[in-house]
N, C-alpha and C. Protein backbone atom coordinates (compact mmCIF):
# COMPACT_ATOMS: atom_id res chain seq x y z
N UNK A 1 162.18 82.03 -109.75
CA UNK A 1 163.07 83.00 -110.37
C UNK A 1 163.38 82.64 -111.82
N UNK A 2 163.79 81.27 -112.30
CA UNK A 2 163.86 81.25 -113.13
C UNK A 2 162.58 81.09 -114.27
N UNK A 3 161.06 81.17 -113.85
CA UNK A 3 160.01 80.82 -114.24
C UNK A 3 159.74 79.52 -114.32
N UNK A 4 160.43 78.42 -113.55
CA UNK A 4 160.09 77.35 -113.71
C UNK A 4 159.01 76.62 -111.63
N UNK A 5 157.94 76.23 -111.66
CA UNK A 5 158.35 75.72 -110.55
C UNK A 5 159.45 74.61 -109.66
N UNK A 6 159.70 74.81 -108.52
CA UNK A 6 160.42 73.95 -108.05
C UNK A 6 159.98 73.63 -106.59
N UNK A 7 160.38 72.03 -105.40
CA UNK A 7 159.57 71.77 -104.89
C UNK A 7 160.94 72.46 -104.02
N UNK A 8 160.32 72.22 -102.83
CA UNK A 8 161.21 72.77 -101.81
C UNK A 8 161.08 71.31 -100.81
N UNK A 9 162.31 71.22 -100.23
CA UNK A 9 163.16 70.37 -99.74
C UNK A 9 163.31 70.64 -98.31
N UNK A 10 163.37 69.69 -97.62
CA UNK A 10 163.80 69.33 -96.27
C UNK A 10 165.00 70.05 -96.28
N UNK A 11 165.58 70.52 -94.80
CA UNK A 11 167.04 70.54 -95.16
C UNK A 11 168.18 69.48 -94.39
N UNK A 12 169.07 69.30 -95.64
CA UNK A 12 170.05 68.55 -95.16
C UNK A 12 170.83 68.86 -93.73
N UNK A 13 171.17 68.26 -92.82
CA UNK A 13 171.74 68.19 -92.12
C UNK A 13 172.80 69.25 -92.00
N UNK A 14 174.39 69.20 -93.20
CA UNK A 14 174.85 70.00 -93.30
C UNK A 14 174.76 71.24 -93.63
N UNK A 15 173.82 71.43 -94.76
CA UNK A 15 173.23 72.98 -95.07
C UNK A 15 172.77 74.14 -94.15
N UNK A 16 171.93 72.90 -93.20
CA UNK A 16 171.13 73.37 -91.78
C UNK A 16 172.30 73.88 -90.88
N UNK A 17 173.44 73.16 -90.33
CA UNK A 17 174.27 73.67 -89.72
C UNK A 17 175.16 75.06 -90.44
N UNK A 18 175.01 74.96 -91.40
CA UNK A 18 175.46 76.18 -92.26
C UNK A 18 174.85 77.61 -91.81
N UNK A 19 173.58 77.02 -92.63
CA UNK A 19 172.92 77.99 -92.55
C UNK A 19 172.97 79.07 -90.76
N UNK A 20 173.07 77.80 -90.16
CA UNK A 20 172.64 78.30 -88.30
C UNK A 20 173.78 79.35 -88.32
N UNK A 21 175.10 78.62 -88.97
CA UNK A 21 176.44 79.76 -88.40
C UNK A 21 176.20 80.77 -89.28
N UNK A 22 175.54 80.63 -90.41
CA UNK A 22 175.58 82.54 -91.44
C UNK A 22 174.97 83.25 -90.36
N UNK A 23 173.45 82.37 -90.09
CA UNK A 23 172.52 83.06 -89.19
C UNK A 23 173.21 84.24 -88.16
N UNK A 24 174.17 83.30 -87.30
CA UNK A 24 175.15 83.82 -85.93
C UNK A 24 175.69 85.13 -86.88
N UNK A 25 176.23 85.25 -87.86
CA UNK A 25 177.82 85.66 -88.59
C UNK A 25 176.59 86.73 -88.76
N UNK A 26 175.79 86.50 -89.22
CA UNK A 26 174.74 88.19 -90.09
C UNK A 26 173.73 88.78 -88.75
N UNK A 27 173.43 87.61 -88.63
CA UNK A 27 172.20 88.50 -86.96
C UNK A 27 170.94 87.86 -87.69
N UNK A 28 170.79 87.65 -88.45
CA UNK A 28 169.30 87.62 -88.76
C UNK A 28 168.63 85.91 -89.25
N UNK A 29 167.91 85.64 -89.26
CA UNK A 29 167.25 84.23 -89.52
C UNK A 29 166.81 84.19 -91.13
N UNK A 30 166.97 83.17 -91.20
CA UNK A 30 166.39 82.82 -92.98
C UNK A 30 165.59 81.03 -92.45
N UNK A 31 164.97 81.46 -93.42
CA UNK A 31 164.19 79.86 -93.68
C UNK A 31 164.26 79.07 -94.62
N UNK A 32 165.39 80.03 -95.72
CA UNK A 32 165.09 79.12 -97.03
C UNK A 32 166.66 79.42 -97.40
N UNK A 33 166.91 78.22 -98.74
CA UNK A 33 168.38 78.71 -99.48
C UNK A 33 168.17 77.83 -101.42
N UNK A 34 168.13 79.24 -101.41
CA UNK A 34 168.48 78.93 -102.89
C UNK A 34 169.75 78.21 -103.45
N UNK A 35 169.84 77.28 -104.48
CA UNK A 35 171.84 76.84 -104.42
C UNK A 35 170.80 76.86 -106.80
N UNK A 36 172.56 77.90 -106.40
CA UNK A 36 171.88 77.95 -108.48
C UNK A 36 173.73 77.80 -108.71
N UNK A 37 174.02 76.35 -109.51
CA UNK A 37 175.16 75.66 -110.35
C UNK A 37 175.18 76.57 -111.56
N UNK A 38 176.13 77.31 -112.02
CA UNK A 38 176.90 77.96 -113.08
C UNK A 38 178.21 77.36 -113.66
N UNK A 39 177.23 76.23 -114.62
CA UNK A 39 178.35 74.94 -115.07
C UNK A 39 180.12 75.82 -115.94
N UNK A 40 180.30 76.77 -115.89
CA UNK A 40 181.01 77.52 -116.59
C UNK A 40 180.58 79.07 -116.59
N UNK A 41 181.47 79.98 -117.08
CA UNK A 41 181.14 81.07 -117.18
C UNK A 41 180.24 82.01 -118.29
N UNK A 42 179.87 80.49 -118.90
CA UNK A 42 178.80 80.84 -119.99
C UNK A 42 177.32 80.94 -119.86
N UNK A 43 177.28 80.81 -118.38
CA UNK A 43 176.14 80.63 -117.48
C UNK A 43 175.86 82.10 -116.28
N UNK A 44 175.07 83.07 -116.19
CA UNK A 44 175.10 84.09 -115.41
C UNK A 44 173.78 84.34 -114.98
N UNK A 45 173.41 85.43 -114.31
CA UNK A 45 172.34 86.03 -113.90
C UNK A 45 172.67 87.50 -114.29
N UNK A 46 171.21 87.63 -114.88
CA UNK A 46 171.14 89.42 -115.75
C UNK A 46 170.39 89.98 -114.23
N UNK A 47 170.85 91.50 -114.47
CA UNK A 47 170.49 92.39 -113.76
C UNK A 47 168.84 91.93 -113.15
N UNK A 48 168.90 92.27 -111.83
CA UNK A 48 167.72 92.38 -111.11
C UNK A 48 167.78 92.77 -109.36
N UNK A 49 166.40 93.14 -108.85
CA UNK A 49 166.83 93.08 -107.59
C UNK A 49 166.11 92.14 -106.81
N UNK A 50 166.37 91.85 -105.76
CA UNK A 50 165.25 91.20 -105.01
C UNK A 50 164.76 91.35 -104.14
N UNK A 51 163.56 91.97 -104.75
CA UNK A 51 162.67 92.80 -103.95
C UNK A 51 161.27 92.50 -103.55
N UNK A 52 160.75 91.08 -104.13
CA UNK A 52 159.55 90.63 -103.87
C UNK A 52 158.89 91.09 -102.38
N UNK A 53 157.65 91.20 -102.51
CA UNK A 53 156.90 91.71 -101.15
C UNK A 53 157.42 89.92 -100.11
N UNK A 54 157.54 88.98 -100.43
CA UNK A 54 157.52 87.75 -99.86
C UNK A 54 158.98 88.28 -99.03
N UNK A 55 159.64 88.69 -99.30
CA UNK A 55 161.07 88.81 -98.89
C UNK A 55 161.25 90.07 -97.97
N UNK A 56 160.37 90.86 -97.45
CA UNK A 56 160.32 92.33 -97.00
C UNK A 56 159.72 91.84 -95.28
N UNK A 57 160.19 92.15 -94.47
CA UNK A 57 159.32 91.95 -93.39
C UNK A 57 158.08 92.99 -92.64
N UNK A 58 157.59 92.80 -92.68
CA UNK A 58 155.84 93.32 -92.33
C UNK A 58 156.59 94.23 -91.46
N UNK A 59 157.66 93.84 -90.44
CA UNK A 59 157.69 95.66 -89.60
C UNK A 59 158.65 96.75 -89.78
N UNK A 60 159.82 96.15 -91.26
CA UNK A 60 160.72 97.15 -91.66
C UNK A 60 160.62 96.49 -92.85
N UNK A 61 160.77 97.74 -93.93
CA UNK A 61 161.14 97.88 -95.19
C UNK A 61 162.19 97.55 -95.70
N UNK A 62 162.63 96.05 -95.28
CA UNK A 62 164.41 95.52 -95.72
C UNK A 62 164.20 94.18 -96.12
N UNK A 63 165.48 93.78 -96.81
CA UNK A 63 165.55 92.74 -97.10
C UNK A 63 167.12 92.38 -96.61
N UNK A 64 167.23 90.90 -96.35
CA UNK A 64 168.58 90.19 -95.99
C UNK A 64 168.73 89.20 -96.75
N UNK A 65 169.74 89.00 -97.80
CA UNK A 65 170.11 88.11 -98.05
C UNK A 65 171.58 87.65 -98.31
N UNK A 66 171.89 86.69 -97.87
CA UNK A 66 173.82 85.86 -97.30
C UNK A 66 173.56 85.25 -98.79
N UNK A 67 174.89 85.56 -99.26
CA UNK A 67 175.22 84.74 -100.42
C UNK A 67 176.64 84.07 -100.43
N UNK A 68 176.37 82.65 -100.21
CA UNK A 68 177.94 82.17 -100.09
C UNK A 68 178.28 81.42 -101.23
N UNK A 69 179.23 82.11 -102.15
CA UNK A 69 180.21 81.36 -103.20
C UNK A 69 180.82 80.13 -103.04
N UNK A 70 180.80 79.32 -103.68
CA UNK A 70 182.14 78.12 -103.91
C UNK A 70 182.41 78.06 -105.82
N UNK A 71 183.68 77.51 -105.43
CA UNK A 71 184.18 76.92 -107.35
C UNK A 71 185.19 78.37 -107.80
N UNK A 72 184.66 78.80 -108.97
CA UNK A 72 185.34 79.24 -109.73
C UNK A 72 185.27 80.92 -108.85
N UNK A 73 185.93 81.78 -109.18
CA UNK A 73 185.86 83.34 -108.74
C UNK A 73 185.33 83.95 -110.22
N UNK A 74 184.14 85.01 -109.88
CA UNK A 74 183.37 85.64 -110.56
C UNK A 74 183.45 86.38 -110.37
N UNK A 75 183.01 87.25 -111.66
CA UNK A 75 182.53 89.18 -111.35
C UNK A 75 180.89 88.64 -110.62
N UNK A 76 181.16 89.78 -109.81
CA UNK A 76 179.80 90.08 -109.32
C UNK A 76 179.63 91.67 -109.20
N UNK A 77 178.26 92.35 -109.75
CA UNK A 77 178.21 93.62 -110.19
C UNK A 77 176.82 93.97 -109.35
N UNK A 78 177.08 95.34 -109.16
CA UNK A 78 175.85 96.22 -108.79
C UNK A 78 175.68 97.17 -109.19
N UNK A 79 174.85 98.00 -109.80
CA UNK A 79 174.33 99.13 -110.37
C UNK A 79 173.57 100.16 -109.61
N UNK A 80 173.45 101.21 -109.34
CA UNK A 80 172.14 102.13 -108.56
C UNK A 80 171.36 102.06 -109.94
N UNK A 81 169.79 102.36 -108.81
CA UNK A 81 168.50 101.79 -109.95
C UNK A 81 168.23 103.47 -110.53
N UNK A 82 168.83 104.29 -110.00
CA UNK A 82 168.59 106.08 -110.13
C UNK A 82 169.85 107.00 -110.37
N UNK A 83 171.33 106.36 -110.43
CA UNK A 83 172.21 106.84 -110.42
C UNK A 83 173.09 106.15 -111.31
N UNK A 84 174.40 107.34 -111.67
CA UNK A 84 174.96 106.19 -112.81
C UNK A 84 176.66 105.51 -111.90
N UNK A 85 175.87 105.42 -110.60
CA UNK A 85 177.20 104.21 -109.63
C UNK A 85 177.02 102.54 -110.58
N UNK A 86 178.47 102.04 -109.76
CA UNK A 86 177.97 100.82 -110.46
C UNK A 86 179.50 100.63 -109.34
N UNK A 87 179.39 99.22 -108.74
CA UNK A 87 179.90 98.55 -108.31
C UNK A 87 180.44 97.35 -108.67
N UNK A 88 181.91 96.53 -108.67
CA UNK A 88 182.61 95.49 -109.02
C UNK A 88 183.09 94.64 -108.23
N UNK A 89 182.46 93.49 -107.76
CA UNK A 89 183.25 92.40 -106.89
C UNK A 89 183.58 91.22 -107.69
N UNK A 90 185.13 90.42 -107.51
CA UNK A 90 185.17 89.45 -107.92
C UNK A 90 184.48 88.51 -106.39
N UNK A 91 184.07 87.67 -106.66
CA UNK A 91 183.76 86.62 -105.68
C UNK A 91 184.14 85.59 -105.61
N UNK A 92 184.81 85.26 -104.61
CA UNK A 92 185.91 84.16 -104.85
C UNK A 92 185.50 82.78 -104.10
N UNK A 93 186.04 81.96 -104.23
CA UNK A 93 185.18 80.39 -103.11
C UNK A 93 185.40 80.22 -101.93
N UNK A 94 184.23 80.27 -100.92
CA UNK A 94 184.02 80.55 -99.72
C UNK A 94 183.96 82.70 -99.59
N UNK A 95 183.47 82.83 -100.09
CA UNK A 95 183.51 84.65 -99.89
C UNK A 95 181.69 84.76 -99.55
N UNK A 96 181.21 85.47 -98.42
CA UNK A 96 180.06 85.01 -98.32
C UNK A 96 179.74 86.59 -98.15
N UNK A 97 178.87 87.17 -98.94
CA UNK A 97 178.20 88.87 -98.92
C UNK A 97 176.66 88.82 -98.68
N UNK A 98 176.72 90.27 -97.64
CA UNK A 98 175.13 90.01 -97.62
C UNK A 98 174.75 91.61 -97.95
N UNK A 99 173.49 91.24 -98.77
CA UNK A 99 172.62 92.67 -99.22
C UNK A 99 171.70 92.47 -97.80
N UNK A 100 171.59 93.74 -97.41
CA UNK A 100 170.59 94.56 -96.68
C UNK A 100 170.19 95.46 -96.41
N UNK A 101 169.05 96.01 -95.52
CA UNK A 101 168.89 97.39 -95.39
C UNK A 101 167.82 97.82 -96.98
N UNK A 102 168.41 98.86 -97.50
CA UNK A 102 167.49 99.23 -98.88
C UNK A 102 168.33 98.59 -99.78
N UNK A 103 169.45 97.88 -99.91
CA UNK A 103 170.05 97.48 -101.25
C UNK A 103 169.31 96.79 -102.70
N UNK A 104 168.17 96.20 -102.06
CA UNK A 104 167.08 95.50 -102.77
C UNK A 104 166.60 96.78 -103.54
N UNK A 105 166.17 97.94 -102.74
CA UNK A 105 165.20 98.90 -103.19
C UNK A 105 165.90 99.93 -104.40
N UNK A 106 167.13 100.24 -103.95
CA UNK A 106 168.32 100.59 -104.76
C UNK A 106 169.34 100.90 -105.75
N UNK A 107 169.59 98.99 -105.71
CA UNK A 107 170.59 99.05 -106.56
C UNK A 107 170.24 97.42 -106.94
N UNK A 108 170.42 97.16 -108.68
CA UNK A 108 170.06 96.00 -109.29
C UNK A 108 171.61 95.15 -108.80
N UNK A 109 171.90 93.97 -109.10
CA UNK A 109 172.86 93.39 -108.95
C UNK A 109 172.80 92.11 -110.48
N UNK A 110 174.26 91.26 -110.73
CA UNK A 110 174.20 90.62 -111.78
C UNK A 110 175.70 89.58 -111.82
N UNK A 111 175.45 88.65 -112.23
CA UNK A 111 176.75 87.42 -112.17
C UNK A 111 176.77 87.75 -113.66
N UNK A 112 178.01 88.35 -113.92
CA UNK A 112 178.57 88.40 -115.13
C UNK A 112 179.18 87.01 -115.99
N UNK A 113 179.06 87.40 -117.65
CA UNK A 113 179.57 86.11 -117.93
C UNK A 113 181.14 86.20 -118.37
N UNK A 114 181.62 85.03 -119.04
CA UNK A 114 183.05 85.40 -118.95
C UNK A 114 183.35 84.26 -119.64
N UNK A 115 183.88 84.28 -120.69
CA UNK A 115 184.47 82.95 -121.70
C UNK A 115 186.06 82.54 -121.32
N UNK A 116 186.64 83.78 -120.77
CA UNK A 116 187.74 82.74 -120.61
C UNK A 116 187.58 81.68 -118.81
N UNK A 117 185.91 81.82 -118.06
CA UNK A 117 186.42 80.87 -116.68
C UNK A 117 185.38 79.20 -117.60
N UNK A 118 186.04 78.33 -117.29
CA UNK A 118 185.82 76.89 -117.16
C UNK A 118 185.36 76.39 -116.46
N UNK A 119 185.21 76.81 -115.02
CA UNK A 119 185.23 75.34 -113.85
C UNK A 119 183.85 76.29 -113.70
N UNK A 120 183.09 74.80 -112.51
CA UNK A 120 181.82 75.65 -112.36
C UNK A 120 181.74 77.08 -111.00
N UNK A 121 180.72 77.10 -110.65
CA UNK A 121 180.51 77.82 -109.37
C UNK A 121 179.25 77.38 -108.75
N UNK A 122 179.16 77.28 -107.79
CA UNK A 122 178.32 76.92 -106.65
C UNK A 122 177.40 78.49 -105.66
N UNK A 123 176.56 79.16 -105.95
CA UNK A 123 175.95 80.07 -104.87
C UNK A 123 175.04 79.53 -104.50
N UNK A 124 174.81 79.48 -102.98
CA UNK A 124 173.58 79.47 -101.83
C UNK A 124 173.27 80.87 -101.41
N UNK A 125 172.36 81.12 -102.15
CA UNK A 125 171.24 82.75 -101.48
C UNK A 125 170.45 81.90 -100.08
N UNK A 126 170.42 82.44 -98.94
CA UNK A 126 170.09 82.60 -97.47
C UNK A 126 168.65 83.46 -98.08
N UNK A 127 167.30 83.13 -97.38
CA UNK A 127 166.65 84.56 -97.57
C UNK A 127 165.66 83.77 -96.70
N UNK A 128 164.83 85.02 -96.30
CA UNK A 128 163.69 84.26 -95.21
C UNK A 128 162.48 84.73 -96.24
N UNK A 129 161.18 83.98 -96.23
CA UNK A 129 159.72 84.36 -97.04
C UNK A 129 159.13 84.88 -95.47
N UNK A 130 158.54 85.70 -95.83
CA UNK A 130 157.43 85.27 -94.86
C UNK A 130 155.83 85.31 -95.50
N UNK A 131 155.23 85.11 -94.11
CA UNK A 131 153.83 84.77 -94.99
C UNK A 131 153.00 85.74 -95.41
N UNK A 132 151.93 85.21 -96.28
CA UNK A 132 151.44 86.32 -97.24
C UNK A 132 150.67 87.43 -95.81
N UNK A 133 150.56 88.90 -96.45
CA UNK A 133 150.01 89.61 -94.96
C UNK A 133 148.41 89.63 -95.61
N UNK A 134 147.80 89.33 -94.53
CA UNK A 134 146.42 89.58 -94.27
C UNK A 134 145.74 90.95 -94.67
N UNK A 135 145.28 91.76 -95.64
CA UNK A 135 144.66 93.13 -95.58
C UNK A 135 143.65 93.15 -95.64
C-alpha cells in the first residue's frame, strides 16, 4: 500500500487471540492484519478504496475489513465514488468498524490530518487475501 515491500510475519500470540474474537464479533475470517502507526496528526491516509481483486472472494463480490483504533481519536471520512454523500466518523481508542458488502466498490474512505492532535494512533486493518484465481 504504501509502495514499499514488506515481509509478513508470524502472528503473535496476542494479535492471534484478537484477531479470533473480531473474527466471532464480525462472522467472517481474515488471515492477515495490517497495524499502520500515525506518529501525530501530521500523518494520514488520502482517499482510496480497497478494492484489490486479492481481497474479493471468488464466490461473492465483497470485501470485509475490521479496523480497530487505539491512541489518539481521529476523523475518519467516507465519500460515495458517484455521489456527492460524504460521511464523518471520529474514531476513538478501542472503536473497531467494519467495511463490507459493496463499501469497497462505492465509497472511497480517508484518515484525515489535523495539527491541533499530538499523541499517536495505532490501526489494525483485519482483511483476508485469497489466492490468485486460476483462468
Amino acid at each position: 500500500y504504501s509502495g514499499s515491500a514488506k515481509q509478513a510475519l508470524l502472528w503473535h500470540p496476542a494479535l492471534f487471540r484478537l484477531k479470533q474474537h473480531i473474527e466471532q464479533l464480525v462472522g467472517h475470517p481474515f488471515n492477515s492484519c495490517l497495524a499502520n502507526l500515525y506518529e501525530n496528526g501530521s500523518q494520514a491516509v488520502g482517499w482510496h478504496s480497497d478494492d484489490e481483486p486479492s481481497l474479493r472472494s471468488p464466490q461473492q463480490d465483497n470485501v470485509v475489513i475490521a479496523s480497530l483504533s487505539f491512541g489518539a481519536t481521529r476523523k475518519f471520512c467516507f465519500k460515495h465514488k458517484f455521489k456527492q454523500e460524504k460521511v464523518e466518523l471520529m474514531l476513538h481508542s478501542g472503536q473497531l468498524i467494519v467495511m463490507r458488502g459493496q463499501t469497497q466498490r462505492y465509497w472511497k474512505h480517508a484518515l484525515m490530518k489535523s495539527s491541533k492532535i499530538t499523541e499517536p494512533r495505532l490501526n489494525l486493518t483485519f482483511r483476508y487475501f485469497y489466492p490468485a484465481q486460476q483462468g
